[in-house]
Each structure stands twice: as structure tokens, then as C-alpha cells.
N, C-alpha and C. Protein backbone atom coordinates (compact mmCIF):
# COMPACT_ATOMS: atom_id res chain seq x y z
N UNK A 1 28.83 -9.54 35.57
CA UNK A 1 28.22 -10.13 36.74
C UNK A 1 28.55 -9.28 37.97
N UNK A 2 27.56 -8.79 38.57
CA UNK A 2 27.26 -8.17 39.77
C UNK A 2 28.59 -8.98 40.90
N UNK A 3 28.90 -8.34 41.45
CA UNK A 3 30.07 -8.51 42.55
C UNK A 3 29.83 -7.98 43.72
N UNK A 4 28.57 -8.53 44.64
CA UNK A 4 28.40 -7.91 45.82
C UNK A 4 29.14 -8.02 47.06
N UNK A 5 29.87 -9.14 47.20
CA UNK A 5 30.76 -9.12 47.90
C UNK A 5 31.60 -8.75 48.21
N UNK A 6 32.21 -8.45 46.90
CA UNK A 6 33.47 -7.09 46.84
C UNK A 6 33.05 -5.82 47.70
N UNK A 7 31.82 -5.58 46.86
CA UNK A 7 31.32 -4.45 46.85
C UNK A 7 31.10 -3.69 48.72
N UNK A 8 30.38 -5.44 49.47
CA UNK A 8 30.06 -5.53 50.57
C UNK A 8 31.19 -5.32 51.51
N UNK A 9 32.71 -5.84 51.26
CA UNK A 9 34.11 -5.25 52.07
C UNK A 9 34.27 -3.66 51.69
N UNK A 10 34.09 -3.09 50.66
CA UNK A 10 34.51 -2.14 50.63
C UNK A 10 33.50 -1.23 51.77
N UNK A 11 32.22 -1.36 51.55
CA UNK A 11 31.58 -0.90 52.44
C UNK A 11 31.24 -1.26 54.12
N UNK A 12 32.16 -2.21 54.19
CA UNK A 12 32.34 -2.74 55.83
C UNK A 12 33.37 -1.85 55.79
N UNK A 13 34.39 -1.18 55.13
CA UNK A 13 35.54 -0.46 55.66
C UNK A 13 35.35 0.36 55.51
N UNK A 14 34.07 1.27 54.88
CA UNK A 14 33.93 2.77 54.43
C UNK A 14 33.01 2.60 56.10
N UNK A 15 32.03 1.82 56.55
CA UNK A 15 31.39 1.76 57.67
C UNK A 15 32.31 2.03 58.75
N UNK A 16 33.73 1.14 58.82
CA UNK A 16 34.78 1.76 59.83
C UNK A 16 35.09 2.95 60.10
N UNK A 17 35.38 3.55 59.05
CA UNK A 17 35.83 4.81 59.07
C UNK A 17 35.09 5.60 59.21
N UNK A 18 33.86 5.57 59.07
CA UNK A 18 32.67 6.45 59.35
C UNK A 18 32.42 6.29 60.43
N UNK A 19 32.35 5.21 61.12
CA UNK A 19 31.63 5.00 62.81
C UNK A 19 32.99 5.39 63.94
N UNK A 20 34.21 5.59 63.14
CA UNK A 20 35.53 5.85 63.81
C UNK A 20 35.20 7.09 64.10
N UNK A 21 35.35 8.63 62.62
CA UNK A 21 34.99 9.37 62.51
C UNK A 21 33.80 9.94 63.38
N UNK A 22 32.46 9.15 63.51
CA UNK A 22 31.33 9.56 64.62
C UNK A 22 32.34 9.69 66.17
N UNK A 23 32.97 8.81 66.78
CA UNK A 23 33.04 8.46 67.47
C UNK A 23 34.02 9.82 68.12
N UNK A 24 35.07 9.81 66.85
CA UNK A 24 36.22 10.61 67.35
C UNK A 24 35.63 12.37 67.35
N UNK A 25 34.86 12.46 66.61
CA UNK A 25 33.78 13.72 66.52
C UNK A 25 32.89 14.05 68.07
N UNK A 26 32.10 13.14 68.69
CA UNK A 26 31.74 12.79 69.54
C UNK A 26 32.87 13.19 71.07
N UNK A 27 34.12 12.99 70.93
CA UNK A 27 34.80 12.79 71.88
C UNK A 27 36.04 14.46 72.07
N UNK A 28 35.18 14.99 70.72
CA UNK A 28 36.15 16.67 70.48
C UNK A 28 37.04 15.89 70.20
N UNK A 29 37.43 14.75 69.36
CA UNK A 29 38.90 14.81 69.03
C UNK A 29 39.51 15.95 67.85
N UNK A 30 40.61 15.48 67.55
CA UNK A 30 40.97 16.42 66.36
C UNK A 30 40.53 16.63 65.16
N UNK A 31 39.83 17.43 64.63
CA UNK A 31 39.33 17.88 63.48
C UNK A 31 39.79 16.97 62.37
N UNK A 32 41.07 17.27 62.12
CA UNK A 32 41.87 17.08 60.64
C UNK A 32 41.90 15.08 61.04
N UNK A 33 41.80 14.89 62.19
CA UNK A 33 42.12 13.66 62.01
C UNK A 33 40.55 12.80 61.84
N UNK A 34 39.56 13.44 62.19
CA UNK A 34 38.25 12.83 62.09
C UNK A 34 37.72 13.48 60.84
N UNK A 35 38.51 14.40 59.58
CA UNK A 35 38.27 14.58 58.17
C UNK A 35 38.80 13.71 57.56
N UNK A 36 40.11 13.09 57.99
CA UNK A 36 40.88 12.16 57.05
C UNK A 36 39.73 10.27 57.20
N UNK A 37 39.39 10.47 58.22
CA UNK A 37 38.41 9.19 58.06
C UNK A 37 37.19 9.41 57.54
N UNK A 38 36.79 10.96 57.74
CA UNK A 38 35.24 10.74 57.10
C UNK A 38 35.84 11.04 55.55
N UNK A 39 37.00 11.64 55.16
CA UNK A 39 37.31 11.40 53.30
C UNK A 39 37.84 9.28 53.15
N UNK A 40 38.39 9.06 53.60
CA UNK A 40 37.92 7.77 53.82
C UNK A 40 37.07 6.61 53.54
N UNK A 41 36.41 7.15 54.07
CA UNK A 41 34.72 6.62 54.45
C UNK A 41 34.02 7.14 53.33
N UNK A 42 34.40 7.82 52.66
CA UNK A 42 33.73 8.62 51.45
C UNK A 42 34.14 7.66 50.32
N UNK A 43 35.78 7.98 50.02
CA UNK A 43 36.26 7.06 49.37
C UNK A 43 36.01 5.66 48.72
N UNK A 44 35.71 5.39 49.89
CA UNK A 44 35.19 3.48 50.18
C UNK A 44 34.20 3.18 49.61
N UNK A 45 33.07 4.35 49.99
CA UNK A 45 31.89 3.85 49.33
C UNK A 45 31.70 3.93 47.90
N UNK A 46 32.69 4.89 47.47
CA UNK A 46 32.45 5.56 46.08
C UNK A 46 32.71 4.01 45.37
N UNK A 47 34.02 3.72 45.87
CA UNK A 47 34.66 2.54 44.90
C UNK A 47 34.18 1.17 44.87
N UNK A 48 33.04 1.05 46.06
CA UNK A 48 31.99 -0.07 46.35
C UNK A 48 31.29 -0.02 45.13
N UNK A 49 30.76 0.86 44.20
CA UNK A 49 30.69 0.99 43.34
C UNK A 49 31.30 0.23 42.15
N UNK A 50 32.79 0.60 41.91
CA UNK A 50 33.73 -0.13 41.01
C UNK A 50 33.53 -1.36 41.18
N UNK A 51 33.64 -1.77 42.93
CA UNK A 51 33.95 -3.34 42.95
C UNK A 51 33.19 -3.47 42.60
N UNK A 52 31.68 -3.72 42.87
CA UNK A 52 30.74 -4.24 42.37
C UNK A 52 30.01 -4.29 40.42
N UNK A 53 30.89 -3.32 39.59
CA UNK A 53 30.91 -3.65 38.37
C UNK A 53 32.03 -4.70 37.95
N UNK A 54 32.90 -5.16 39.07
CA UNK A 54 34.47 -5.68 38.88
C UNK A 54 35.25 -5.10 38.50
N UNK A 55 35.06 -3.06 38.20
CA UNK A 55 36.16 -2.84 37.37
C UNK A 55 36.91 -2.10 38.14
N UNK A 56 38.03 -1.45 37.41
CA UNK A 56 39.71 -1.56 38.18
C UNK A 56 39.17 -0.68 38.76
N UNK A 57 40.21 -0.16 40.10
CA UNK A 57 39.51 0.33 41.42
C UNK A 57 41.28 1.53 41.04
N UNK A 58 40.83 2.35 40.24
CA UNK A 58 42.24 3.70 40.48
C UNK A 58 42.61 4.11 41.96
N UNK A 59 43.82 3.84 41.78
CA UNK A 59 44.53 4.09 43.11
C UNK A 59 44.42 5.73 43.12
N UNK A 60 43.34 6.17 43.85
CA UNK A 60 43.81 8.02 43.71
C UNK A 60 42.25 8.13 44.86
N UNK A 61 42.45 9.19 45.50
CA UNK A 61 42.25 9.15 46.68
C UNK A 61 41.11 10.65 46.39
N UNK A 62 41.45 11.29 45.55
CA UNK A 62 40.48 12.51 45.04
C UNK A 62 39.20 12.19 44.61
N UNK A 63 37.99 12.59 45.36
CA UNK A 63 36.85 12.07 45.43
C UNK A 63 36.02 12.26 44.45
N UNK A 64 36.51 13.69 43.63
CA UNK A 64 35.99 14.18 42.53
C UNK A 64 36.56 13.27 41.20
N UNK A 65 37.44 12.87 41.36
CA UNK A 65 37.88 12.19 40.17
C UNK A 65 37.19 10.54 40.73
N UNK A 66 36.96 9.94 41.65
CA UNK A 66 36.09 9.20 41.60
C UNK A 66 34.91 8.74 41.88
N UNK A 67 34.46 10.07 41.78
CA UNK A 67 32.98 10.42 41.13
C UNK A 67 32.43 10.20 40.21
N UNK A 68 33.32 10.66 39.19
CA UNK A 68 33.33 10.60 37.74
C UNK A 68 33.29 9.36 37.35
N UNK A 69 33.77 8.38 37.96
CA UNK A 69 33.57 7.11 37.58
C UNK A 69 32.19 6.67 38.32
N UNK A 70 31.85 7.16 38.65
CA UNK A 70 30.39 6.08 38.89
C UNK A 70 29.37 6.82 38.97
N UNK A 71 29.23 7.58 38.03
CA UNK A 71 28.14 8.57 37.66
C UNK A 71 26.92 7.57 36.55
N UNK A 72 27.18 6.21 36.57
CA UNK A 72 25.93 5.81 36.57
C UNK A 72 25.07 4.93 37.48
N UNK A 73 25.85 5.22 38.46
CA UNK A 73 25.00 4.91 39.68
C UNK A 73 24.61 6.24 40.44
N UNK A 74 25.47 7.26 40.88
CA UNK A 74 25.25 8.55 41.36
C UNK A 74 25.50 9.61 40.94
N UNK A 75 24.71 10.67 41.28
CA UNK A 75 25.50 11.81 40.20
C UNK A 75 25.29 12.82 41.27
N UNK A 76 26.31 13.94 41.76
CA UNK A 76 26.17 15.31 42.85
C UNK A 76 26.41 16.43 42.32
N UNK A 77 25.50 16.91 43.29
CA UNK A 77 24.97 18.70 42.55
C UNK A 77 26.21 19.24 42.85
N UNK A 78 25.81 20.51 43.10
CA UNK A 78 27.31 21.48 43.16
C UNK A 78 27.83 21.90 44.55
N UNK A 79 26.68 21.97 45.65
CA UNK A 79 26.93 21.44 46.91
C UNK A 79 27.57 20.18 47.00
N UNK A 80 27.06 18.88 46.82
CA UNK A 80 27.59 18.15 47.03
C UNK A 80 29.11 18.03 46.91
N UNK A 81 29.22 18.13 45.20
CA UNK A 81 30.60 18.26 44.85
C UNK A 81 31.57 19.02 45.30
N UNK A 82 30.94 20.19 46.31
CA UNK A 82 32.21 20.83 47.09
C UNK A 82 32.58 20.25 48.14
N UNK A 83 31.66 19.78 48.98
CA UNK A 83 32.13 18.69 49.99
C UNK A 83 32.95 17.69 49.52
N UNK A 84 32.41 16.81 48.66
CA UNK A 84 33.57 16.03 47.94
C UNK A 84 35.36 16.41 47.82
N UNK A 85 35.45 17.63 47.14
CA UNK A 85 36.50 18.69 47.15
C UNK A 85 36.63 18.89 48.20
N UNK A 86 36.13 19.31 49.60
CA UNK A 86 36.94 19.74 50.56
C UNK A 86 37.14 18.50 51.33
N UNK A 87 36.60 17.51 51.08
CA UNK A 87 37.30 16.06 51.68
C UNK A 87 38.19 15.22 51.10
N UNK A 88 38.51 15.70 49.82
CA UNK A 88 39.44 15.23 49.35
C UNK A 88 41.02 15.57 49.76
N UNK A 89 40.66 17.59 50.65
CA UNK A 89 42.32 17.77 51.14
C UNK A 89 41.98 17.29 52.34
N UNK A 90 41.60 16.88 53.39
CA UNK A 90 41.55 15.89 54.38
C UNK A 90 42.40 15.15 54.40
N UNK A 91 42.42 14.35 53.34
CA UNK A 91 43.33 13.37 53.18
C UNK A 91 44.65 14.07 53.52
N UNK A 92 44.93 14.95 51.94
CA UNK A 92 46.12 15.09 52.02
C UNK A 92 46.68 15.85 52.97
N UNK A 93 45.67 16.88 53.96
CA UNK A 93 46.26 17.32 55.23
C UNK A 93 46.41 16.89 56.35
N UNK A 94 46.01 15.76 56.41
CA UNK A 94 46.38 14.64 57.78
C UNK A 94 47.29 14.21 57.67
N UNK A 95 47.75 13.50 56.34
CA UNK A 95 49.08 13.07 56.02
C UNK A 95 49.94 13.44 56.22
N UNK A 96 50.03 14.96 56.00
CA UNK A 96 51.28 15.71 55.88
C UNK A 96 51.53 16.92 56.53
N UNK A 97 52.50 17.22 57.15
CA UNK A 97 52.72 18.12 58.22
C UNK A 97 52.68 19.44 57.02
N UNK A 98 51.79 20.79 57.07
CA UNK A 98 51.99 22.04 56.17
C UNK A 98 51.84 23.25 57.03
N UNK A 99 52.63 24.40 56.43
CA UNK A 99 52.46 25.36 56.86
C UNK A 99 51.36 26.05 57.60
N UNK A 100 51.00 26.86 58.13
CA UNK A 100 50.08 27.49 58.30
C UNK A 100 48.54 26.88 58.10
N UNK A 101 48.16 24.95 58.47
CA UNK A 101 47.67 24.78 58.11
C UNK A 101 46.29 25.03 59.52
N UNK A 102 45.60 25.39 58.76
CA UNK A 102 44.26 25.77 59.90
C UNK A 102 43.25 24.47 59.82
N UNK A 103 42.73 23.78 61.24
CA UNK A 103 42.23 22.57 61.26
C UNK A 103 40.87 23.03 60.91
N UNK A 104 40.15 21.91 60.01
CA UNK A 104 39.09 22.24 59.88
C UNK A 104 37.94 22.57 61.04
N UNK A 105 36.81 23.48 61.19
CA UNK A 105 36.02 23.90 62.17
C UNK A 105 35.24 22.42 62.23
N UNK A 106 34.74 22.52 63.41
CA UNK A 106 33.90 21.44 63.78
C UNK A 106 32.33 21.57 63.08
N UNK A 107 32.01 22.90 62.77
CA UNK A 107 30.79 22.76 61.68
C UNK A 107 31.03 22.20 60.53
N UNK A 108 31.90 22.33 59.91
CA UNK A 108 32.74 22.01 58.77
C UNK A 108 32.42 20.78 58.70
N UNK A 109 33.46 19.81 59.79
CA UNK A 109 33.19 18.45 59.85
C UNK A 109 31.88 17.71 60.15
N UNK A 110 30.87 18.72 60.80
CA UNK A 110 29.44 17.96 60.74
C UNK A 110 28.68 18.37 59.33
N UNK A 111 29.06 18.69 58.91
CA UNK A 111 28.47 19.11 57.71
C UNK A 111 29.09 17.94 57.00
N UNK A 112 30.28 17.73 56.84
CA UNK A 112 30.92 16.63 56.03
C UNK A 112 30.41 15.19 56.45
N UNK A 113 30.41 14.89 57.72
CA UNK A 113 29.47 13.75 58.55
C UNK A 113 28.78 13.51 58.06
N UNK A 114 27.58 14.63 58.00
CA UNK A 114 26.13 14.38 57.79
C UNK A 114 25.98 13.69 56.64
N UNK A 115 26.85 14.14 55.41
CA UNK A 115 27.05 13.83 53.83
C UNK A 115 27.29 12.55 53.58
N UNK A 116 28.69 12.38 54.22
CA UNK A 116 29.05 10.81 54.33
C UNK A 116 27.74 9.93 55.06
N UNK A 117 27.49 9.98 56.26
CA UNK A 117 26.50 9.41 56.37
C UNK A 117 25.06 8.77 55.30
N UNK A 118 25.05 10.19 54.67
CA UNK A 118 24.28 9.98 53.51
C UNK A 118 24.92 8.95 52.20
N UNK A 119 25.84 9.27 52.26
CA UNK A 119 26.31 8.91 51.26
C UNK A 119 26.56 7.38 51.23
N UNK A 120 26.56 6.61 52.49
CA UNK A 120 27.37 5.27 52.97
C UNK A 120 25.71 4.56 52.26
N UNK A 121 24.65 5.64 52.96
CA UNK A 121 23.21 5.11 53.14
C UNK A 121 22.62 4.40 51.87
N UNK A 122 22.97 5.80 50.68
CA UNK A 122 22.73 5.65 49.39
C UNK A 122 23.47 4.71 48.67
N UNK A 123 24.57 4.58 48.89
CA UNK A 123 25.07 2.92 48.04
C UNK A 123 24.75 2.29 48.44
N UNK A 124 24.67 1.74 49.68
CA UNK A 124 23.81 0.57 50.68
C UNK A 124 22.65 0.56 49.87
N UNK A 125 21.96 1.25 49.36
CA UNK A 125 20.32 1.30 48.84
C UNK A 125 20.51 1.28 47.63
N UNK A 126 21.35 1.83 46.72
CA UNK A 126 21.72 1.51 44.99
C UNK A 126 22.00 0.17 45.21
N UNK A 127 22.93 -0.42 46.01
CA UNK A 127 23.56 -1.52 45.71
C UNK A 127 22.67 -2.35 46.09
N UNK A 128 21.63 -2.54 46.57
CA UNK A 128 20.57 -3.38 47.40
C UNK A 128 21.56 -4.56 48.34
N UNK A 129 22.25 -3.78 49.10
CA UNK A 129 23.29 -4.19 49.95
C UNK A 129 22.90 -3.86 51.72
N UNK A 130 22.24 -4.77 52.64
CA UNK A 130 22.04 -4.48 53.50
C UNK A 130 22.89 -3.94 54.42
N UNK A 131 22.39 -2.75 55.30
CA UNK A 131 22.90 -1.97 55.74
C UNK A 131 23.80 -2.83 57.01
N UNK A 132 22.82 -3.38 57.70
CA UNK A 132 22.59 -4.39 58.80
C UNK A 132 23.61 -4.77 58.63
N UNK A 133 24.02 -5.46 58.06
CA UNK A 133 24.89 -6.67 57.80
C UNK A 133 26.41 -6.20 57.45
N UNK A 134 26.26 -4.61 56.89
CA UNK A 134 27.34 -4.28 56.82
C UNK A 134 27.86 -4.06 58.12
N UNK A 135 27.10 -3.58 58.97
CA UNK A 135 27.66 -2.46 60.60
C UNK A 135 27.93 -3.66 61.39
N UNK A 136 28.30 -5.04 60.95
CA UNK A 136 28.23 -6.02 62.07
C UNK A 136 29.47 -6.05 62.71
């Protein structure tokens, strides 16, 4: 049994992080910190997915590995899947203070935007989950 409700929080919080991400993009904030919300926001939607089959939601934050789980709702080319990959170290470079770490370029991150954006759009529309209702 379909679980849209689940499905519908996960994507009110992938919507946060995405409209955070616009916002902080918008304002020149910091790169690495407006990648860690748009991997986020990526995240969220992927697993809107899970909720909505009810099944277990893996604690792991790598976008490519939960991809793989809902490749029968979506499936990404090889572009795609590098974005995926480069938003997956987002995460782990916001988190954590590293060497020599270089912030991602601001093309970079509109390029990653644009994706997520897409991407929030397309489960909203697999899931026949109004968009509306999520952004409230």
C-alpha cells in the first residue's frame, strides 16, 4: 500500500533544503554550505521514494547508492550520475573541516541547483504528489 504521506514529509524537507539552498545561492553565500543542502534536498527526494513503497529508508547519505534503490521509479544517465557523485561529497565536505579543501565554483553549484530542482519536480510527478501543497 502506497504511503503518500510519508512520502509527502520527506518531500516537504527535500523542498526546505532546496528553497534554503536557492536562497543562500541568491545571497553569494558560501558555496560548500549551499552544496550540503542542495545534496540534501537531493537525498530527500530520492528516499520519498522508499517512504512511499514503506520500505526501510538506509541510513547513508551517498546518492549513488540511493539511487540504486529506486531505479524503478527513476533511472540517470551518466551526466546525471556524476552530479549525484559530486553531491554526495557536499555532504561530507561541509561536515568536516579538510585539507586543502577548494569550495565548490558557483557554476558548479548552479548546475547542481538546476538538477535538484529537476529532480524535486520529477518525484512530485512520479509520485502524483502535488507540488503546491508540498511548498506550503
Amino acid at each position: 500500500m502506497a504511503n503518500s504521506k510519508s512520502s509527502m514529509e520527506w518531500l516537504t524537507k527535500a523542498y526546505h533544503n532546496l528553497s534554503s539552498a536557492i536562497i543562500l545561492f541568491e545571497a553569494k553565500h558560501y558555496t560548500d554550505t549551499i552544496g550540503n543542502e542542495l545534496q540534501q534536498a537531493m537525498e530527500k527526494s530520492l528516499k520519498a521514494f522508499l517512504s512511499y513503497d514503506n520500505k526501510q529508508i538506509k541510513k547513508t547519505h551517498d546518492l549513488l547508492e540511493i539511487s540504486e534503490l529506486v531505479t524503478d521509479y527513476i533511472k540517470f544517465n551518466a551526466i546525471e550520475m556524476r552530479i549525484l557523485n559530486t553531491a554526495s561529497d557536499y555532504y561530507t565536505q561541509d561536515r568536516y573541516p579538510a585539507q586543502n579543501l577548494e569550495l565548490p565554483t558557483r557554476d558548479e553549484i548552479k548546475d547542481v541547483m538546476d538538477f535538484a530542482q529537476e529532480l524535486f519536480n520529477k518525484v512530485c510527478n512520479i509520485l502524483d504528489i502535488d507540488k503546491q501543497e508540498v511548498m506550503k
